[in-house]
Protein backbone atom coordinates (compact mmCIF):
# COMPACT_ATOMS: atom_id res chain seq x y z
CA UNK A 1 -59.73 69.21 45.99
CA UNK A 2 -57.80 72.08 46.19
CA UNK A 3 -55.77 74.11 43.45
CA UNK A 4 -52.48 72.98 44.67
CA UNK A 5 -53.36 69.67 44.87
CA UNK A 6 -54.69 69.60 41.27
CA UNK A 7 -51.43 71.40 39.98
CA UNK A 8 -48.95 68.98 42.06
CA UNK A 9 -51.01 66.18 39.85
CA UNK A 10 -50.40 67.60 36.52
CA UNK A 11 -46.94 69.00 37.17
CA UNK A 12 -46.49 64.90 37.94
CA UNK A 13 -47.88 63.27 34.86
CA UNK A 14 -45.68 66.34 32.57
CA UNK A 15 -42.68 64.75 34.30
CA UNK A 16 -43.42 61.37 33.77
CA UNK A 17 -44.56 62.18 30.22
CA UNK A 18 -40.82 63.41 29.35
CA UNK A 19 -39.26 60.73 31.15
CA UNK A 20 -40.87 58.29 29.20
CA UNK A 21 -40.47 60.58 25.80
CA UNK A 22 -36.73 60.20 27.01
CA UNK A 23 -36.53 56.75 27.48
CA UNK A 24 -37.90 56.30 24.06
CA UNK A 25 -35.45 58.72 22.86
CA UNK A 26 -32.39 56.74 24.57
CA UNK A 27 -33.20 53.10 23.03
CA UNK A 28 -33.83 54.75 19.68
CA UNK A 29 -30.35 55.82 19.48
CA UNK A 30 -29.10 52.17 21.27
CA UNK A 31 -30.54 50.85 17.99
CA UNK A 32 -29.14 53.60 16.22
CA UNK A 33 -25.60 52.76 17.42
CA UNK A 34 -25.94 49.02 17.55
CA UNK A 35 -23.73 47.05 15.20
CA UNK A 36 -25.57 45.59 11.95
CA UNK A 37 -25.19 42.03 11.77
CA UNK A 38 -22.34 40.64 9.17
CA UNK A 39 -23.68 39.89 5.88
CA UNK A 40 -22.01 35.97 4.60
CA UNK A 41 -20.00 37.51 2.25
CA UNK A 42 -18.70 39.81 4.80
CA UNK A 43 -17.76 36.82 6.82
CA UNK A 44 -16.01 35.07 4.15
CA UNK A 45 -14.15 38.32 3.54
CA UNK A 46 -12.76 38.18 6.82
CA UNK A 47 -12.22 34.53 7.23
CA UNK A 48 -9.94 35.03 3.78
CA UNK A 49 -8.05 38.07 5.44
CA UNK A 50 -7.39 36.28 8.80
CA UNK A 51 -5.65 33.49 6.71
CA UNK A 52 -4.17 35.63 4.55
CA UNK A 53 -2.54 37.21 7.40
CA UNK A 54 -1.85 33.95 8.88
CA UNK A 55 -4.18 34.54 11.86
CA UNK A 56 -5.79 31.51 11.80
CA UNK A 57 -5.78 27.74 10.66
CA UNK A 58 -9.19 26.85 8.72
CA UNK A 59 -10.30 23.60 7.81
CA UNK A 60 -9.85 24.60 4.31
CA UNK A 61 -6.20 24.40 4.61
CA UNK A 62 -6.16 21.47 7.19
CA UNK A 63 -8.23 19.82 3.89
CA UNK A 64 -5.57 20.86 1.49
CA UNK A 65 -2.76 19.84 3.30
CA UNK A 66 -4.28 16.01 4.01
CA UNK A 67 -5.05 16.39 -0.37
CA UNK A 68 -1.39 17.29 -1.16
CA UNK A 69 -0.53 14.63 1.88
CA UNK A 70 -2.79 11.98 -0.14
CA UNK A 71 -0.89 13.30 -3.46
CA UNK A 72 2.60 12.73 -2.58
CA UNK A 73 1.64 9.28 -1.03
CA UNK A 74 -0.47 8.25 -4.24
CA UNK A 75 3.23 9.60 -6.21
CA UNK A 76 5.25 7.41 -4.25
CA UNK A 77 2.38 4.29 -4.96
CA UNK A 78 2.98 5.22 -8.73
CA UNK A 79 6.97 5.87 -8.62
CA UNK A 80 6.86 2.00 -6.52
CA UNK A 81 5.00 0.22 -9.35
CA UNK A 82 7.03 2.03 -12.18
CA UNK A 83 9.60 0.73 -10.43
CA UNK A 84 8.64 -3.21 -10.17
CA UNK A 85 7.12 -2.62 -13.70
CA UNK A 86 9.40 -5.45 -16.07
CA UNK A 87 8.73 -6.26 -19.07
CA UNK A 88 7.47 -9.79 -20.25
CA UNK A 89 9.67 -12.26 -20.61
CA UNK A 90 11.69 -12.47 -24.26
CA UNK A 91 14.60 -13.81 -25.88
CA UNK A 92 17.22 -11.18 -26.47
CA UNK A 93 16.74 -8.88 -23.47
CA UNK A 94 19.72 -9.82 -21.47
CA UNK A 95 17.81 -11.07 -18.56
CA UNK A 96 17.86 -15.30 -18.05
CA UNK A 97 13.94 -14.93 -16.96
CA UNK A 98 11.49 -17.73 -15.93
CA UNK A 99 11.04 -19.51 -19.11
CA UNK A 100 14.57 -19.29 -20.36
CA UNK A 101 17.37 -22.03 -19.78
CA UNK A 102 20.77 -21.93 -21.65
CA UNK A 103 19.47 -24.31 -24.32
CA UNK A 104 16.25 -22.10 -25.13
CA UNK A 105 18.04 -18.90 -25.16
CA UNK A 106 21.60 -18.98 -25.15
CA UNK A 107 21.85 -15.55 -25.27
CA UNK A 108 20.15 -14.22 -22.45
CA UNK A 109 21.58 -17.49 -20.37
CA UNK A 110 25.25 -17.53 -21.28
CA UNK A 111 26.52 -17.70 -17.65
CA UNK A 112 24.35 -20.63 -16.93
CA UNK A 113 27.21 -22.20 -18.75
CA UNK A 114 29.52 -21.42 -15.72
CA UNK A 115 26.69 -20.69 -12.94
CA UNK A 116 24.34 -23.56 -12.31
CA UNK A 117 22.65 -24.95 -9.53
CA UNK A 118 25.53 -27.23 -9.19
CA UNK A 119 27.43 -24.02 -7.89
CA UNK A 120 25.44 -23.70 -4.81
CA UNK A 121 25.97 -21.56 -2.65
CA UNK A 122 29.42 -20.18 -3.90
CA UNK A 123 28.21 -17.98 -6.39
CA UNK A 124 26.03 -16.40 -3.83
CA UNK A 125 27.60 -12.87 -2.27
CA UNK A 126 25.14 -11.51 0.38
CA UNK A 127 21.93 -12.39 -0.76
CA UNK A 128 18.90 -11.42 0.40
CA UNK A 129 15.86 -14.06 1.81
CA UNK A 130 12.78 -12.52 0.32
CA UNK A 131 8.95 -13.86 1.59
CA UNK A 132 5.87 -12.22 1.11
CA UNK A 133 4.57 -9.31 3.38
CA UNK A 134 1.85 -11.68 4.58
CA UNK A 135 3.68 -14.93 4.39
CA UNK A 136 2.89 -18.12 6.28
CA UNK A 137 4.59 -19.55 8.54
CA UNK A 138 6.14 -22.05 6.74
CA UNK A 139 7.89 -19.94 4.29
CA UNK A 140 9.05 -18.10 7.38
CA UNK A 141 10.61 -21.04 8.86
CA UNK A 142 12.25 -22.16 5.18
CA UNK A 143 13.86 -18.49 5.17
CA UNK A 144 15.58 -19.19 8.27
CA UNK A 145 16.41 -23.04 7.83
CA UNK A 146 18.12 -21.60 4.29
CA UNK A 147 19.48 -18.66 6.30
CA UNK A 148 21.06 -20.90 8.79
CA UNK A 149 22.72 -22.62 5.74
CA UNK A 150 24.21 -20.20 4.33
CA UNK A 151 25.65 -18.79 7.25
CA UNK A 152 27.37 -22.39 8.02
CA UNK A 153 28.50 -22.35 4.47
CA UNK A 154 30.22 -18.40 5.59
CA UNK A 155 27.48 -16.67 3.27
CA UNK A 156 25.90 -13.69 5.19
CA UNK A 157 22.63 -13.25 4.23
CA UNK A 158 19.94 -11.00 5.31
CA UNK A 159 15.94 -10.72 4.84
CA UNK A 160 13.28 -8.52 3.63
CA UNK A 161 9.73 -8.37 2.80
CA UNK A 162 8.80 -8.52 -0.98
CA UNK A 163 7.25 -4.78 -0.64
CA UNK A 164 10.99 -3.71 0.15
CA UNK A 165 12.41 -5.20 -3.32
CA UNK A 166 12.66 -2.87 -6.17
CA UNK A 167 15.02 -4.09 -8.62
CA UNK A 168 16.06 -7.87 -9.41
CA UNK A 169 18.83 -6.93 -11.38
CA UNK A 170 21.14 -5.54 -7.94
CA UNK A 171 21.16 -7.98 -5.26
CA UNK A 172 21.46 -11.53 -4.93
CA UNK A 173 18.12 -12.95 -3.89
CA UNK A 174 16.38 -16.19 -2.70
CA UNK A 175 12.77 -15.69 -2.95
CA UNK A 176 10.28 -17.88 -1.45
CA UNK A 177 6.63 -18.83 -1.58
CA UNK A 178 3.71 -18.87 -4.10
CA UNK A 179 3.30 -16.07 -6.39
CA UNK A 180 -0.19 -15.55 -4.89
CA UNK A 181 2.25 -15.25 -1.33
CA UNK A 182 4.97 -13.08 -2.57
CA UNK A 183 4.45 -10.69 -4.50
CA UNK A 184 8.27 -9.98 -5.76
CA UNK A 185 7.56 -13.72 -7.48
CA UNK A 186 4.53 -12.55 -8.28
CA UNK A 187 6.14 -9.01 -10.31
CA UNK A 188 9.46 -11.36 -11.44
CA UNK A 189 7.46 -14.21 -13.13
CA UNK A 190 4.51 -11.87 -14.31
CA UNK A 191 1.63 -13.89 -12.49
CA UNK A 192 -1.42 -11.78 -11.51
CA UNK A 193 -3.80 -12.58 -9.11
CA UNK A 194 -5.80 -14.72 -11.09
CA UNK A 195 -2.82 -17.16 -12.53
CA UNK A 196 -1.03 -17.07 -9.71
CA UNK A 197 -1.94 -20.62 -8.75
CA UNK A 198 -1.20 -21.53 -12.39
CA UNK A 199 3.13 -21.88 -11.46
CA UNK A 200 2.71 -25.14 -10.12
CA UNK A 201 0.20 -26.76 -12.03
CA UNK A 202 -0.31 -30.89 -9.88
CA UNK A 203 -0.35 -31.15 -6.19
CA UNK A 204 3.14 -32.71 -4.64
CA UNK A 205 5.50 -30.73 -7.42
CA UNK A 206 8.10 -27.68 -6.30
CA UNK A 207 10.36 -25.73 -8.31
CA UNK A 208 13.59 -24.10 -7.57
CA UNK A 209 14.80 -22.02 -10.42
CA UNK A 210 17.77 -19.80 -11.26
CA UNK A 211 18.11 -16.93 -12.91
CA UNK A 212 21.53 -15.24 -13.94
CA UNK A 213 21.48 -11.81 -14.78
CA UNK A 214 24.87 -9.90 -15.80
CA UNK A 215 24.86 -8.37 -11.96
CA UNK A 216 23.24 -10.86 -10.18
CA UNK A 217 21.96 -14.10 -9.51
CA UNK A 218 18.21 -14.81 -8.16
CA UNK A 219 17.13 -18.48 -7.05
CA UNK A 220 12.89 -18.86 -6.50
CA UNK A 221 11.75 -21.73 -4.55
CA UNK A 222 8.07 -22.13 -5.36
CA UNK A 223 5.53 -25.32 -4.92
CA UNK A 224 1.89 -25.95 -5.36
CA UNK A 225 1.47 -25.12 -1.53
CA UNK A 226 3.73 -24.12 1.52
CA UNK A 227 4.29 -27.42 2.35
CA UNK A 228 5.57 -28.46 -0.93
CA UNK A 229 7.85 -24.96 -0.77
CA UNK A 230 9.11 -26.33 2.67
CA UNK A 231 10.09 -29.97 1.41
CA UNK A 232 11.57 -28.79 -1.76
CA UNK A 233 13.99 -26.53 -0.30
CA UNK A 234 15.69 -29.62 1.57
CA UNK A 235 17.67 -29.97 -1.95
CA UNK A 236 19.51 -26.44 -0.63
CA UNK A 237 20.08 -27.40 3.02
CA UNK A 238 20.33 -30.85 3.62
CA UNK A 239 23.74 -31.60 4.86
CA UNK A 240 22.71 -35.39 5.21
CA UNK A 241 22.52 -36.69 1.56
CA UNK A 242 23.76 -35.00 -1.79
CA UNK A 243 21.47 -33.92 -4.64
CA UNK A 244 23.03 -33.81 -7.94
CA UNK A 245 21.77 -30.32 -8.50
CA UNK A 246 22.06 -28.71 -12.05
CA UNK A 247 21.27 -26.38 -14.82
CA UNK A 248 18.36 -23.73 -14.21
CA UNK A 249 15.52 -25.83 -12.71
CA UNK A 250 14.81 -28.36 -10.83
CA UNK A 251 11.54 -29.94 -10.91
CA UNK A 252 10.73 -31.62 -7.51
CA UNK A 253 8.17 -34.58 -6.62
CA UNK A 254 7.29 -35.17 -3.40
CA UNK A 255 5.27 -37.92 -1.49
CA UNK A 256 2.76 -37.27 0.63
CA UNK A 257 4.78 -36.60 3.27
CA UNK A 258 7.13 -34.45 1.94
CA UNK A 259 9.88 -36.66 1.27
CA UNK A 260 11.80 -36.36 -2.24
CA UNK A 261 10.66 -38.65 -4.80
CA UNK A 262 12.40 -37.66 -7.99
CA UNK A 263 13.62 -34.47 -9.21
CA UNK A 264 14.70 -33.56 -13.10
CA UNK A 265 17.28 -31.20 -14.02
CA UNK A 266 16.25 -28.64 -16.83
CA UNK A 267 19.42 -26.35 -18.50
């Protein structure tokens, strides 16, 4: 081998030596350079400067807007049952409620001495047909047969739902079904859900009661089922025979198949 030869072979490996001592040199200072990762806190830093700044929409504040959504609804809830919230029935609160008639509390019941059940339909101005939200059928087609009545008899009434009543003491009203049906019976009469069943307390037996307040007048037609609802409320639209309605309540017997047996007159 010749000297050049030998000298071309070192002067090689010294050039590749510093070209890999430089290639070493280069990726230290790409890891010098290279950005550290973000610690969490450093995340959370940003993520509260981005919304800060309003940059972005987190799921923290899509969370607190469904909670303060979920508060104002749960508001309204209370505001509605504060609202349908009466007091028990009692002598001497100016309200001719459920139990009371003229002759057990004359005065809470002073205008049943010119408003009876004899009066019907004239005292009524506009009332409102009131079932429950999940009514039957039946009490359905009672509201309309009454409706249909009334508007004969050049009384305009309209309907709701008993979730849309929230004051007895404003409108006139005809509410109709159980207690355990409609719950505006249910709140007016102060059943719950486990005496609901208690208003009527014999099979074949209905009740349509009135109840004079200073403002207003309320009638509730209520039996021990639909059916008995249905058939009792003939005594308010039959234009084919005359009852002798009177006082507050009537007390209703029916056959078995519906028909009118007796009825008593309470005042």
């Amino acid at each position: 081998m010749t000297l050049d030869k030998i000298m071309n072979k070192k002067i090689i490996a010294i050039m590749l030596t510093l070209l890999l001592l430089f290639l070493i040199s280069c990726k230290q200072q790409d890891i010098a350079v290279e950005k550290p990762q973000k610690t969490e806190n450093q995340q959370t830093k940003e993520l509260f400067e981005e919304v800060l700044t309003g940059q972005t929409i987190t799921d923290s504040e899509e969370t607190a807007e469904e909670t303060q959504e979920e508060a104002e609804e749960t508001e309204s809830e209370i505001e509605q049952t504060e609202e349908t919230d009466y007091d028990a029935p009692s002598c001497g609160d100016d309200i001719c409620t459920y139990y009371e008639t003229h002759d057990s509390c004359a005065e809470d019941c002073d205008k049943l001495e010119t408003t009876t059940l004899f009066d019907y339909p004239e005292f009524l101005n506009e009332p409102i047909l009131v079932v429950g939200d999940e009514a039957p059928t039946t009490d359905v087609i009672t509201a309309t047969v009454i409706s249909t009545y009334l508007v004969a008899n050049e009384i305009t009434p309209t309907t709701k739902l008993a979730s849309e009543i929230t004051s007895f003491t404003t409108d006139d009203l005809i509410l109709i079904g159980s207690p355990c049906d409609n719950n505006a019976i249910a709140s007016l009469l102060h059943y719950t859900a486990e005496t609901c069943d208690d208003v009527i307390s014999s099979q074949n037996n209905a009740v349509i009661k009135l109840l004079v307040n200073p403002t207003n007048e309320i009638i509730i037609i209520t039996g021990y089922d639909v059916g008995d609802t249905k058939d009792a409320s003939k005594m308010l639209t039959d234009t084919t025979h005359v009852y002798n309605l009177n006082g507050a309540e009537e007390w209703v017997n029916l056959d078995n198949n519906g028909n009118i047996n007796m009825y008593f007159s309470k005042n």
